[in-house]
Protein backbone atom coordinates (compact mmCIF):
# COMPACT_ATOMS: atom_id res chain seq x y z
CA UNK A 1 89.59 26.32 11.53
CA UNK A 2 86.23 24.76 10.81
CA UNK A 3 83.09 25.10 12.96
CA UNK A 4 80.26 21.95 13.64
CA UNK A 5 77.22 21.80 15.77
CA UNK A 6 78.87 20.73 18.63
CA UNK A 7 81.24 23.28 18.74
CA UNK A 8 80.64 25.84 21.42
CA UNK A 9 82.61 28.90 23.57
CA UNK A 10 85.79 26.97 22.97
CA UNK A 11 84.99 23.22 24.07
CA UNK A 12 85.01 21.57 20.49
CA UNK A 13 86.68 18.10 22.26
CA UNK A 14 84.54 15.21 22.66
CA UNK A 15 83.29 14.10 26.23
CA UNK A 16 83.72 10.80 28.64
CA UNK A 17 80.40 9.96 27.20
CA UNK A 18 80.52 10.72 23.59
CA UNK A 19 79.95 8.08 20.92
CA UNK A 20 81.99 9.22 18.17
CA UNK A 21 84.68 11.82 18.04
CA UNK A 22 82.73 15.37 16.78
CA UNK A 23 79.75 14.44 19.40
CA UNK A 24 79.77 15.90 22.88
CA UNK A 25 77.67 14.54 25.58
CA UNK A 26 77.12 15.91 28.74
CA UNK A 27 76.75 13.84 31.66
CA UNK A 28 73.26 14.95 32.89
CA UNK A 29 71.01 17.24 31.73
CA UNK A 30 71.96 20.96 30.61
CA UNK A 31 70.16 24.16 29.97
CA UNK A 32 70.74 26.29 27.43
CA UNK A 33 71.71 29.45 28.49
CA UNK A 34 72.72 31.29 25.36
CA UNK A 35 71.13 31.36 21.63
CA UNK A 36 73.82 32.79 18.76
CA UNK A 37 71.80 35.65 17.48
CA UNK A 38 74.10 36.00 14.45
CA UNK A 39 76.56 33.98 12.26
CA UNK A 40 77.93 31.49 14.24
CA UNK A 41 80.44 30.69 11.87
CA UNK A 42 82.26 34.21 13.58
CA UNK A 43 82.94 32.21 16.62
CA UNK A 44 86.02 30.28 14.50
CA UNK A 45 88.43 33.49 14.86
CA UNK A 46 88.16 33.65 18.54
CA UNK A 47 91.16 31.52 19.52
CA UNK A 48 90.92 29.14 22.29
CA UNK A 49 91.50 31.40 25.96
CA UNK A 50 90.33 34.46 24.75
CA UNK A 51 87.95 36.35 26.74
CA UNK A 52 84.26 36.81 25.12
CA UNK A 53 81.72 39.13 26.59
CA UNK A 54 78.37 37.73 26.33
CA UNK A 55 75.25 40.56 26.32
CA UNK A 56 71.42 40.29 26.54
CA UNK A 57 69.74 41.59 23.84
């Protein structure tokens, strides 16, 4: 399984609004509410419905 930059907690499918088929584009404006403080690239094991815990640091 290969990672991109749009690739994110399991939603790696474009949107309504994307122009091409690896770009997602939300709808309205987002925040951004977590930063990957490691590889990301450790995120392409976690199959698609498993549960993730997410931790301040």
């Amino acid at each position: 399984m290969q990672t991109n930059e749009n690739e994110h907690l399991g939603t790696n499918r474009p949107t309504p609004l994307s122009r091409t088929k690896n770009e997602i584009r939300p709808a309205s404006p987002v925040n951004i509410v977590v930063r990957v403080a490691d590889d990301p690239s450790k995120f392409s094991k976690v199959r698609s419905g498993s549960r993730i815990r997410i931790e301040k640091i």
